[in-house]
C-alpha atoms as a PDB file:
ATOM      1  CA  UNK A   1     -12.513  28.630  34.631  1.00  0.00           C
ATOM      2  CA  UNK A   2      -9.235  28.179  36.733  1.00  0.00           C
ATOM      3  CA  UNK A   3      -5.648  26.961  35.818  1.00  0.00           C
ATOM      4  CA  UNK A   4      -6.330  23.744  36.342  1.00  0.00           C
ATOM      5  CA  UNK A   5      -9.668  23.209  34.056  1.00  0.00           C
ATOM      6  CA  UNK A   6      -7.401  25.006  31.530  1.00  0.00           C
ATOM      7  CA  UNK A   7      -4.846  23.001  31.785  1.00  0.00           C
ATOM      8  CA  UNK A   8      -7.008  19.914  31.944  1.00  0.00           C
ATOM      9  CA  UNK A   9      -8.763  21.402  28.655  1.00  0.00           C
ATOM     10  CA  UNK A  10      -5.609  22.242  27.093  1.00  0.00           C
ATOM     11  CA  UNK A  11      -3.636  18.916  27.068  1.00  0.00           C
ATOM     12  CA  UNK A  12      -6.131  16.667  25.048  1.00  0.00           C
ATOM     13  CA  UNK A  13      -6.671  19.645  22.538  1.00  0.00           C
ATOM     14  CA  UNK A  14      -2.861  19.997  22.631  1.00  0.00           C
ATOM     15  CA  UNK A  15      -2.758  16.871  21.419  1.00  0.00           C
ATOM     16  CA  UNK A  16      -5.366  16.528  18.499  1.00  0.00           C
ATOM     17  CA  UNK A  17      -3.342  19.549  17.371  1.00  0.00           C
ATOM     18  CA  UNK A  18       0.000  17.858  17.746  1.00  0.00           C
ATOM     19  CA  UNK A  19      -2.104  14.399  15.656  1.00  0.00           C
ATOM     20  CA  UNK A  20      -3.344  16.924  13.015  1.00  0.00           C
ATOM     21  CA  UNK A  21      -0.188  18.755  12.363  1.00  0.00           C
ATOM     22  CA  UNK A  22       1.717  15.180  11.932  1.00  0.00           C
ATOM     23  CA  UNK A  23      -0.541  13.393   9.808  1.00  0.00           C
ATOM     24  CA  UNK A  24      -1.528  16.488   8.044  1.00  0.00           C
ATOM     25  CA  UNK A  25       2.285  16.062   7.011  1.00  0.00           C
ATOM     26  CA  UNK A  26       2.017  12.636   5.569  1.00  0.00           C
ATOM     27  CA  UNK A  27      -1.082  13.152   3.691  1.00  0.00           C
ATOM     28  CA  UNK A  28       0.668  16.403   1.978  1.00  0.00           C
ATOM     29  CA  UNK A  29       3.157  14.106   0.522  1.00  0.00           C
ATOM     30  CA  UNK A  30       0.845  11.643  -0.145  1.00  0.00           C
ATOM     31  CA  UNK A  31      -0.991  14.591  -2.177  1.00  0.00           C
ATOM     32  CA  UNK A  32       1.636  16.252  -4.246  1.00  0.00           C
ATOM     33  CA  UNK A  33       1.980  12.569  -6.088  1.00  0.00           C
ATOM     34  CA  UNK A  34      -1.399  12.599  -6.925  1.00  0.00           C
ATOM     35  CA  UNK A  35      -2.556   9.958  -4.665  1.00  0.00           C
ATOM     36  CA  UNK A  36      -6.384   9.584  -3.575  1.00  0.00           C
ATOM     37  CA  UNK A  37      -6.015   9.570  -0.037  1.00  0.00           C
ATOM     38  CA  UNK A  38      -4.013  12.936   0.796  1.00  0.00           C
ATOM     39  CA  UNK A  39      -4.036  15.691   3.241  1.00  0.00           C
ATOM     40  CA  UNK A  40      -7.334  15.882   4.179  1.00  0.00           C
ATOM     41  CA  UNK A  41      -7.904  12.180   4.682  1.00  0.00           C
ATOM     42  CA  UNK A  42      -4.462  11.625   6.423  1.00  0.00           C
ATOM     43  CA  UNK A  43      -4.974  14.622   8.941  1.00  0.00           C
ATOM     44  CA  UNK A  44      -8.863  13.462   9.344  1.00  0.00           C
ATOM     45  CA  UNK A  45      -7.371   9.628  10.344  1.00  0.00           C
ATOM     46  CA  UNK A  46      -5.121  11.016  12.714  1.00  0.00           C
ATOM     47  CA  UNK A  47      -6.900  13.041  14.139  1.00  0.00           C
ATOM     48  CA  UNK A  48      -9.588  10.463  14.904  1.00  0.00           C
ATOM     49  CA  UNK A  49      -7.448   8.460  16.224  1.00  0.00           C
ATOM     50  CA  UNK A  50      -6.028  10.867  18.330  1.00  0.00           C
ATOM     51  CA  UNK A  51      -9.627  11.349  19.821  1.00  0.00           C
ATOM     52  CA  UNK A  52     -10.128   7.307  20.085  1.00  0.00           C
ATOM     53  CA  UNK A  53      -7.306   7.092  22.158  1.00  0.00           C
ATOM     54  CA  UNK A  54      -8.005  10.084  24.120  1.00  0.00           C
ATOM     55  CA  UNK A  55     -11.547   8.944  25.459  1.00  0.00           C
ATOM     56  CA  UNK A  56      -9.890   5.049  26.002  1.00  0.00           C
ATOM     57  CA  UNK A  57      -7.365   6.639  28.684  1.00  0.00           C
ATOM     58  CA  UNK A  58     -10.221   8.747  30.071  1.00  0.00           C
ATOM     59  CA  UNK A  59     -13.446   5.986  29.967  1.00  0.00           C
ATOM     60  CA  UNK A  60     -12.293   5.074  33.356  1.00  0.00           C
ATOM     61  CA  UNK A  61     -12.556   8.501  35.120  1.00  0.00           C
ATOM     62  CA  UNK A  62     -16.751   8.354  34.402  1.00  0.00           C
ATOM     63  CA  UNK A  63     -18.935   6.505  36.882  1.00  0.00           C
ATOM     64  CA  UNK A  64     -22.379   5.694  35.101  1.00  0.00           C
ATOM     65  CA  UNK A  65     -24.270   4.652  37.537  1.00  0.00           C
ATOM     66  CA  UNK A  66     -21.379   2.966  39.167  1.00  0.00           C
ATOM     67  CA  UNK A  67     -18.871   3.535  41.891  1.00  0.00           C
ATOM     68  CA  UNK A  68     -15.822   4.748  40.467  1.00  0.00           C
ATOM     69  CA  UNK A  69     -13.867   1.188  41.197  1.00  0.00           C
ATOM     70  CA  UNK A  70     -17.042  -1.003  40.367  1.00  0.00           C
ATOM     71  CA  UNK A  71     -16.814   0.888  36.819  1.00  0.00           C
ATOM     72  CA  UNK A  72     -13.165   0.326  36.153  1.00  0.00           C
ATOM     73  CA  UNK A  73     -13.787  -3.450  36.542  1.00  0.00           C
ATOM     74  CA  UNK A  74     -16.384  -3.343  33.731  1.00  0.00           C
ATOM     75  CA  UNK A  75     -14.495  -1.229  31.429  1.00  0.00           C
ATOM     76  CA  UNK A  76     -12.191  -2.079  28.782  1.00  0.00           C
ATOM     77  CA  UNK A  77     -10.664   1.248  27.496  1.00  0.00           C
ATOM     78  CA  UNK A  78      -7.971  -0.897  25.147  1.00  0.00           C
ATOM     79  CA  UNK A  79     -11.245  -1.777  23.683  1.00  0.00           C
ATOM     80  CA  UNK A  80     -11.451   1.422  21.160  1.00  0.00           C
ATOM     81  CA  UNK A  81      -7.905   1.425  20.595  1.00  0.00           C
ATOM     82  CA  UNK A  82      -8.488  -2.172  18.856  1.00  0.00           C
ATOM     83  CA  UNK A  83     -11.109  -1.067  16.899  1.00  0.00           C
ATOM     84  CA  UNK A  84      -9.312   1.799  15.308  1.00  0.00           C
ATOM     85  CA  UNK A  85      -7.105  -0.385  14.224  1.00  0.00           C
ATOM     86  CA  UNK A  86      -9.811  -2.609  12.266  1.00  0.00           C
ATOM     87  CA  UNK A  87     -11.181   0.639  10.962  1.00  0.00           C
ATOM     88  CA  UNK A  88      -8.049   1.697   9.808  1.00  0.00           C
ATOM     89  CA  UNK A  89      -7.784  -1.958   7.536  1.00  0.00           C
ATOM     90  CA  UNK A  90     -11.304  -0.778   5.976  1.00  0.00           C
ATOM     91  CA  UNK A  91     -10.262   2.610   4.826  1.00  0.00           C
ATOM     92  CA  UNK A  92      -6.680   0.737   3.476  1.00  0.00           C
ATOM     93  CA  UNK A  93      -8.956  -1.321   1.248  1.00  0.00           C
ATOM     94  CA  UNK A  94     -10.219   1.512  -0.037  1.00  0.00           C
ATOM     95  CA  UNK A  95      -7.033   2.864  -1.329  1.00  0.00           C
ATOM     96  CA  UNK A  96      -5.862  -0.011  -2.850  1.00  0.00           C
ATOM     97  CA  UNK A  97      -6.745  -0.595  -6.925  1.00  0.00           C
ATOM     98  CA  UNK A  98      -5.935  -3.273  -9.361  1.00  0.00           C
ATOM     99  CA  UNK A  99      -4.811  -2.301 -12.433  1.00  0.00           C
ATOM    100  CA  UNK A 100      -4.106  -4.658 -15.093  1.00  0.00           C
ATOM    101  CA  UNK A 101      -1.016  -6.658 -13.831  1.00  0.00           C
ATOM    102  CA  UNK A 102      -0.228  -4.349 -11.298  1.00  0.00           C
ATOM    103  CA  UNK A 103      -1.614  -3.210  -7.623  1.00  0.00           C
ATOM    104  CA  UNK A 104      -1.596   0.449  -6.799  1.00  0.00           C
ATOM    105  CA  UNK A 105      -2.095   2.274  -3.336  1.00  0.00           C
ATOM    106  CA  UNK A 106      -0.355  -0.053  -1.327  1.00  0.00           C
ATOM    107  CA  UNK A 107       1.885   2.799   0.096  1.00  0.00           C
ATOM    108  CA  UNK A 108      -0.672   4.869   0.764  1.00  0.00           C
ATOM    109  CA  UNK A 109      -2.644   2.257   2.476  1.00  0.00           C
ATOM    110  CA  UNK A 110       0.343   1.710   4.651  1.00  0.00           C
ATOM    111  CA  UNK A 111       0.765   5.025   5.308  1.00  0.00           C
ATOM    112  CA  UNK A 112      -2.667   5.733   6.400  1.00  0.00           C
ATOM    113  CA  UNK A 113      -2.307   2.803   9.209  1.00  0.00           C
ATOM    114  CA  UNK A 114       0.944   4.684  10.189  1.00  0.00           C
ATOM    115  CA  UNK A 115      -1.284   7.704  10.513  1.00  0.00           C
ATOM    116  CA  UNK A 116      -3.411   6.470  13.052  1.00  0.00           C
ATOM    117  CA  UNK A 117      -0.992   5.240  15.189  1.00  0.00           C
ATOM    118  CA  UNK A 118       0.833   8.344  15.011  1.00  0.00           C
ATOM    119  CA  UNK A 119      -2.678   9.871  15.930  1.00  0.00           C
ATOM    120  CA  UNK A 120      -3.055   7.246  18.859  1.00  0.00           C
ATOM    121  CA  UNK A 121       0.582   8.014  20.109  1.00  0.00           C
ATOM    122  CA  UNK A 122      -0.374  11.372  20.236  1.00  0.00           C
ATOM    123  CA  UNK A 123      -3.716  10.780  22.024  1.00  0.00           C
ATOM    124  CA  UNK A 124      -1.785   9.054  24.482  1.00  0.00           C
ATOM    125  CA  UNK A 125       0.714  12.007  25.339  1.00  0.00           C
ATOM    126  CA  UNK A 126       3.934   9.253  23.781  1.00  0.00           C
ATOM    127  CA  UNK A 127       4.806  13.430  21.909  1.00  0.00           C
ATOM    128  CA  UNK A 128       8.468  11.950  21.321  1.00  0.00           C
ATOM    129  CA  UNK A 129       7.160   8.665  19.690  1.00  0.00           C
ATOM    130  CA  UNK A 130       4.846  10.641  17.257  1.00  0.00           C
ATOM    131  CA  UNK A 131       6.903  13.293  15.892  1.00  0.00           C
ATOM    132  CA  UNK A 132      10.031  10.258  15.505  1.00  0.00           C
ATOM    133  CA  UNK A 133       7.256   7.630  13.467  1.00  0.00           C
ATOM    134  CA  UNK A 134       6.423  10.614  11.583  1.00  0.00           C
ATOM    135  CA  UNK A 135      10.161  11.340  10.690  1.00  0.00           C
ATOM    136  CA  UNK A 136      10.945   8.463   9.950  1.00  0.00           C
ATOM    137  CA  UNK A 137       7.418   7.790   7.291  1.00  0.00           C
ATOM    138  CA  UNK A 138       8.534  10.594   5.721  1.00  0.00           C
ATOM    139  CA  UNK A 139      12.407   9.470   5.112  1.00  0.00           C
ATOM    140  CA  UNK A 140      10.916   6.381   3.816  1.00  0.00           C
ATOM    141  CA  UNK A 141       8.194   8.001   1.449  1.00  0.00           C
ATOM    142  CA  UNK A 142      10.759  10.178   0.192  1.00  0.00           C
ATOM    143  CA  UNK A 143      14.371   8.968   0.230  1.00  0.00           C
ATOM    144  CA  UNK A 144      13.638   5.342  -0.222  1.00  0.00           C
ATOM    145  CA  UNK A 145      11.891   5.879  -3.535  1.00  0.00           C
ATOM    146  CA  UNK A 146      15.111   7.194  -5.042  1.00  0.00           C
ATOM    147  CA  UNK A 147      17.449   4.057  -3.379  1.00  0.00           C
ATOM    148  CA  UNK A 148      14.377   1.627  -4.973  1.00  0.00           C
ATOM    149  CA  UNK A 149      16.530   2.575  -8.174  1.00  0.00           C
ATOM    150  CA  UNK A 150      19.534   1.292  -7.389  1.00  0.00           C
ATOM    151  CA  UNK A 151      19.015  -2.764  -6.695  1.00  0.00           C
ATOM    152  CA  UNK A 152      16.883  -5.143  -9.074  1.00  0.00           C
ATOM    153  CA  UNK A 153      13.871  -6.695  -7.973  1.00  0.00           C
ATOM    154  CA  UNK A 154      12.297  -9.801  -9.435  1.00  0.00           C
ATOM    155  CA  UNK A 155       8.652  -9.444 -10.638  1.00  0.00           C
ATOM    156  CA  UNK A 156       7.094 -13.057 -12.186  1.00  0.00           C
ATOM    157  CA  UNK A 157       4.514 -13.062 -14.913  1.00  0.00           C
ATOM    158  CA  UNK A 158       2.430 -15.456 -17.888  1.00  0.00           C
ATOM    159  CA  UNK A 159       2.656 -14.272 -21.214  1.00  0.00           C
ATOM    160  CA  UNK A 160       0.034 -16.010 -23.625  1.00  0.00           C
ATOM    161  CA  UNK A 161       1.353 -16.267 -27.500  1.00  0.00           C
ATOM    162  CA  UNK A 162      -0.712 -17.566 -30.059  1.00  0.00           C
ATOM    163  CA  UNK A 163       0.874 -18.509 -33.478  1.00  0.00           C
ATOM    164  CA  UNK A 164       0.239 -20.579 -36.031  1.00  0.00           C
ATOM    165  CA  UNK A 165       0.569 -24.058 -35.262  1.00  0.00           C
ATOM    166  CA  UNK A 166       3.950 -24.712 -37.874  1.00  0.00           C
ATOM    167  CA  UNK A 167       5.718 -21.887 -35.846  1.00  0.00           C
ATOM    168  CA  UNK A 168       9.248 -23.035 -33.412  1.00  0.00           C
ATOM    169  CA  UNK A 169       8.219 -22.326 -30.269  1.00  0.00           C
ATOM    170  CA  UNK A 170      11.716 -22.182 -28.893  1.00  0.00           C
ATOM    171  CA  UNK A 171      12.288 -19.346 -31.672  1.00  0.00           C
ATOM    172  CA  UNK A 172       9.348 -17.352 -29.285  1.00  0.00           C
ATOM    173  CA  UNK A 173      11.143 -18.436 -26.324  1.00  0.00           C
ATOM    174  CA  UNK A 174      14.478 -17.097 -27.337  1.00  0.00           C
ATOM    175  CA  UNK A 175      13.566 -14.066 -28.408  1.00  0.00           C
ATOM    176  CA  UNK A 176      11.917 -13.164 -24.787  1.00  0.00           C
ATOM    177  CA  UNK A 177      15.175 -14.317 -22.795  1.00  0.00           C
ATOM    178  CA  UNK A 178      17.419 -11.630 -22.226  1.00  0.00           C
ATOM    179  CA  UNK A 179      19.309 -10.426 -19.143  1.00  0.00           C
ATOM    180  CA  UNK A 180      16.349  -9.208 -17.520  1.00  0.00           C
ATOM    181  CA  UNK A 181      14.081 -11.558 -18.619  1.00  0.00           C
ATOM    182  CA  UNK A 182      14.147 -15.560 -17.873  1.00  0.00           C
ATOM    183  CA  UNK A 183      11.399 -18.097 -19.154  1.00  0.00           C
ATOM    184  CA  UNK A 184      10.889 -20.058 -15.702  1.00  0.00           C
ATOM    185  CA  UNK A 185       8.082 -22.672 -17.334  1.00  0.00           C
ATOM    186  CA  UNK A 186       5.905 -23.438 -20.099  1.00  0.00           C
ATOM    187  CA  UNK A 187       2.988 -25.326 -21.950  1.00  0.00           C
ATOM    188  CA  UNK A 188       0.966 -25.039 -25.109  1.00  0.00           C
ATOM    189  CA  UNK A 189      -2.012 -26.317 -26.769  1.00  0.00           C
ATOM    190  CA  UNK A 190      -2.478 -26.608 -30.163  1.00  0.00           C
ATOM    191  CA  UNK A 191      -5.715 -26.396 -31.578  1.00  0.00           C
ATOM    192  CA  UNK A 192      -5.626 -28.478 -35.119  1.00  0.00           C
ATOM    193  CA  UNK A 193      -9.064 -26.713 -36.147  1.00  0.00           C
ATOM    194  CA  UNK A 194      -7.732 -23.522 -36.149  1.00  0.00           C
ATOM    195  CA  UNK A 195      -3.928 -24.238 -36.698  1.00  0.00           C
ATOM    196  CA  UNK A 196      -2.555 -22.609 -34.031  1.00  0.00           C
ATOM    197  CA  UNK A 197      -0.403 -23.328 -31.082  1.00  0.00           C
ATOM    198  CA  UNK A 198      -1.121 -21.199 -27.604  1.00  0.00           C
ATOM    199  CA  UNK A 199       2.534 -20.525 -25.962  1.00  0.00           C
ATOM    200  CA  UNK A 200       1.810 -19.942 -22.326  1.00  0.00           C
ATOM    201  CA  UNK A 201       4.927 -19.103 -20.671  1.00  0.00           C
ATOM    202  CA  UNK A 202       5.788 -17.985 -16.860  1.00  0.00           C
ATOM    203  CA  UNK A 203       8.364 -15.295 -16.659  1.00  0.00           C
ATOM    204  CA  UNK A 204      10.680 -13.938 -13.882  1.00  0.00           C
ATOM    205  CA  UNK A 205      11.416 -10.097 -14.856  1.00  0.00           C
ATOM    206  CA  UNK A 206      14.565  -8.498 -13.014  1.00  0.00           C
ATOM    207  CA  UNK A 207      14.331  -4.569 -13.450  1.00  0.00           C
ATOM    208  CA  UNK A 208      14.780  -1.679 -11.724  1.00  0.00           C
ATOM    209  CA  UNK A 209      12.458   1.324 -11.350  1.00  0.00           C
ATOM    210  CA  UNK A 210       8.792   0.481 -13.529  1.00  0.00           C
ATOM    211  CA  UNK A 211       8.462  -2.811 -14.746  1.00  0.00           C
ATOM    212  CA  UNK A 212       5.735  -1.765 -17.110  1.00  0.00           C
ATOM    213  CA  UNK A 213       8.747  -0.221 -19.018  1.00  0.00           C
ATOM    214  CA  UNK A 214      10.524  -3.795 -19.163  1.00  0.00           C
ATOM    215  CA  UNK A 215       6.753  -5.962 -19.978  1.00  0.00           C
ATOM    216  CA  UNK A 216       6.065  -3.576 -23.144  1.00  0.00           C
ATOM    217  CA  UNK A 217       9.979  -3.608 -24.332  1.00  0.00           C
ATOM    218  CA  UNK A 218       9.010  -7.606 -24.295  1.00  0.00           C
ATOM    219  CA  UNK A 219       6.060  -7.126 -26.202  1.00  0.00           C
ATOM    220  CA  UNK A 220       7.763  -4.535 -28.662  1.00  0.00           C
ATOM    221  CA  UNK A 221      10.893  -6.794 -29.599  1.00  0.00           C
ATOM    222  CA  UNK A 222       8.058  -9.847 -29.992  1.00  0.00           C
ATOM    223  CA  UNK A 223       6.374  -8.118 -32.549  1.00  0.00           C
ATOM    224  CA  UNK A 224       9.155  -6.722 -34.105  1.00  0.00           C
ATOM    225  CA  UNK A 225      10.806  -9.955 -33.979  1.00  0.00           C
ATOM    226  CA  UNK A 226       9.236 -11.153 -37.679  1.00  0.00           C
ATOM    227  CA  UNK A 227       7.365 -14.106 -36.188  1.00  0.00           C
ATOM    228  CA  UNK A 228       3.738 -14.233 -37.338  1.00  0.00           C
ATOM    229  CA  UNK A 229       1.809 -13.316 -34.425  1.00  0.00           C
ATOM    230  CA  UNK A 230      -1.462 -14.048 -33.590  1.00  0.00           C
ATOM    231  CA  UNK A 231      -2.147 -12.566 -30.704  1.00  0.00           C
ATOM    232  CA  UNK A 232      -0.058 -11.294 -27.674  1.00  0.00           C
ATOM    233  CA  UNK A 233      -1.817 -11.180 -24.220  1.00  0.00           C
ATOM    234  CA  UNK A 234      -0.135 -11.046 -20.411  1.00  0.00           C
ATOM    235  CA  UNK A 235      -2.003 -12.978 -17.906  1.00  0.00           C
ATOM    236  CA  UNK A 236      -3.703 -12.181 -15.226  1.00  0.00           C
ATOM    237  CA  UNK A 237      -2.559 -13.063 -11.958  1.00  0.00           C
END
């Protein structure tokens, strides 16, 4: 084997390298917060992608059974590239569980899309492009969770309370308003057969941090709140 087959053979395995080492880095930080889809998974995306790409810049350079020109007008070599891409979306799916009121594995959904196309930068020989996405993933997996701390968001929400049917509903409403919590809406139905009225009220929840924190403090001050409760449920979405 001469320099040049070596050097030929070295630049694509150069670059799964370069694909592994990069979104081998993403899934370890995926993996020390105890997320599904970690450093195995993360390196394995990249690295596929990395290949992908790699045989979509090189489909053109085999003739099968063509002249070399007559196959390049057949060929579609962005045609893998697309498909990693719709791979990618079924492996994010996969990620991504419902729990109660709240979605988890959104991040790491995202950030196994960002590790393919920091695999199919790095198939491509864009080095520069890889190693800056990666940077900057990792500035935004890390830093940014700490600034998410510092600004409110607004999360909206049903809460379903059924009392009996003599109670003040307004007495219900108050005691859920607060600073961080505003009633937005409301209806109820009373049920005359069973005497009780079913409060169904849509609420806008400014917090910071976990707003599973704020949705049981609403919960807690109901039912320490004296009024005769019936039962307490947050709807789903």
């Amino acid at each position: 084997m001469n320099y040049t087959e070596i050097q030929e053979l070295w630049t694509p395995l150069g670059r799964i390298l370069l694909a592994a080492l990069l979104g081998g880095l993403l899934g370890f930080e995926r993996d020390i917060h105890g997320r599904g889809a970690g450093l195995r998974t993360h390196l394995l995306v990249s690295i596929g992608a990395c290949v992908f790409m790699l045989l979509s810049i090189r489909v053109e350079s085999f003739g099968v059974a063509l002249t070399p020109a007559e196959f390049s007008r057949v060929t579609d070599p962005a045609r893998i590239a697309a498909q990693v891409v719709t791979g990618i979306g079924f492996l994010g799916a996969g990620v991504i569980i419902k729990e109660g009121l709240s979605v988890r594995g959104l991040t790491t959904a995202a950030c196994l899309w960002v590790a393919a196309a920091i695999g199919m930068a790095s198939g491509v020989g864009f080095v520069a492009i890889a190693i800056f996405t990666t940077a900057v993933a990792l500035f935004a997996l890390t830093f940014l969770r700490y600034v998410e701390g510092f600004y409110r968001r607004d999360v909206y929400r049903d809460l379903s309370v059924l009392v009996p049917i003599g109670v003040d509903i307004r007495i219900v409403m108050d005691t859920v308003k607060s600073t961080e919590v505003q009633v937005i809406s409301y209806s109820m139905e009373r049920d005359y057969e069973s005497q009780t009225t079913d409060l169904k009220m849509s609420l806008r929840l400014f917090h910071r941090g976990n707003v599973e924190k704020l949705s049981y403090l609403i919960v807690e001050k109901l039912e320490s709140s004296g009024i005769p409760l019936k039962a307490l449920n947050w709807m789903k979405p």
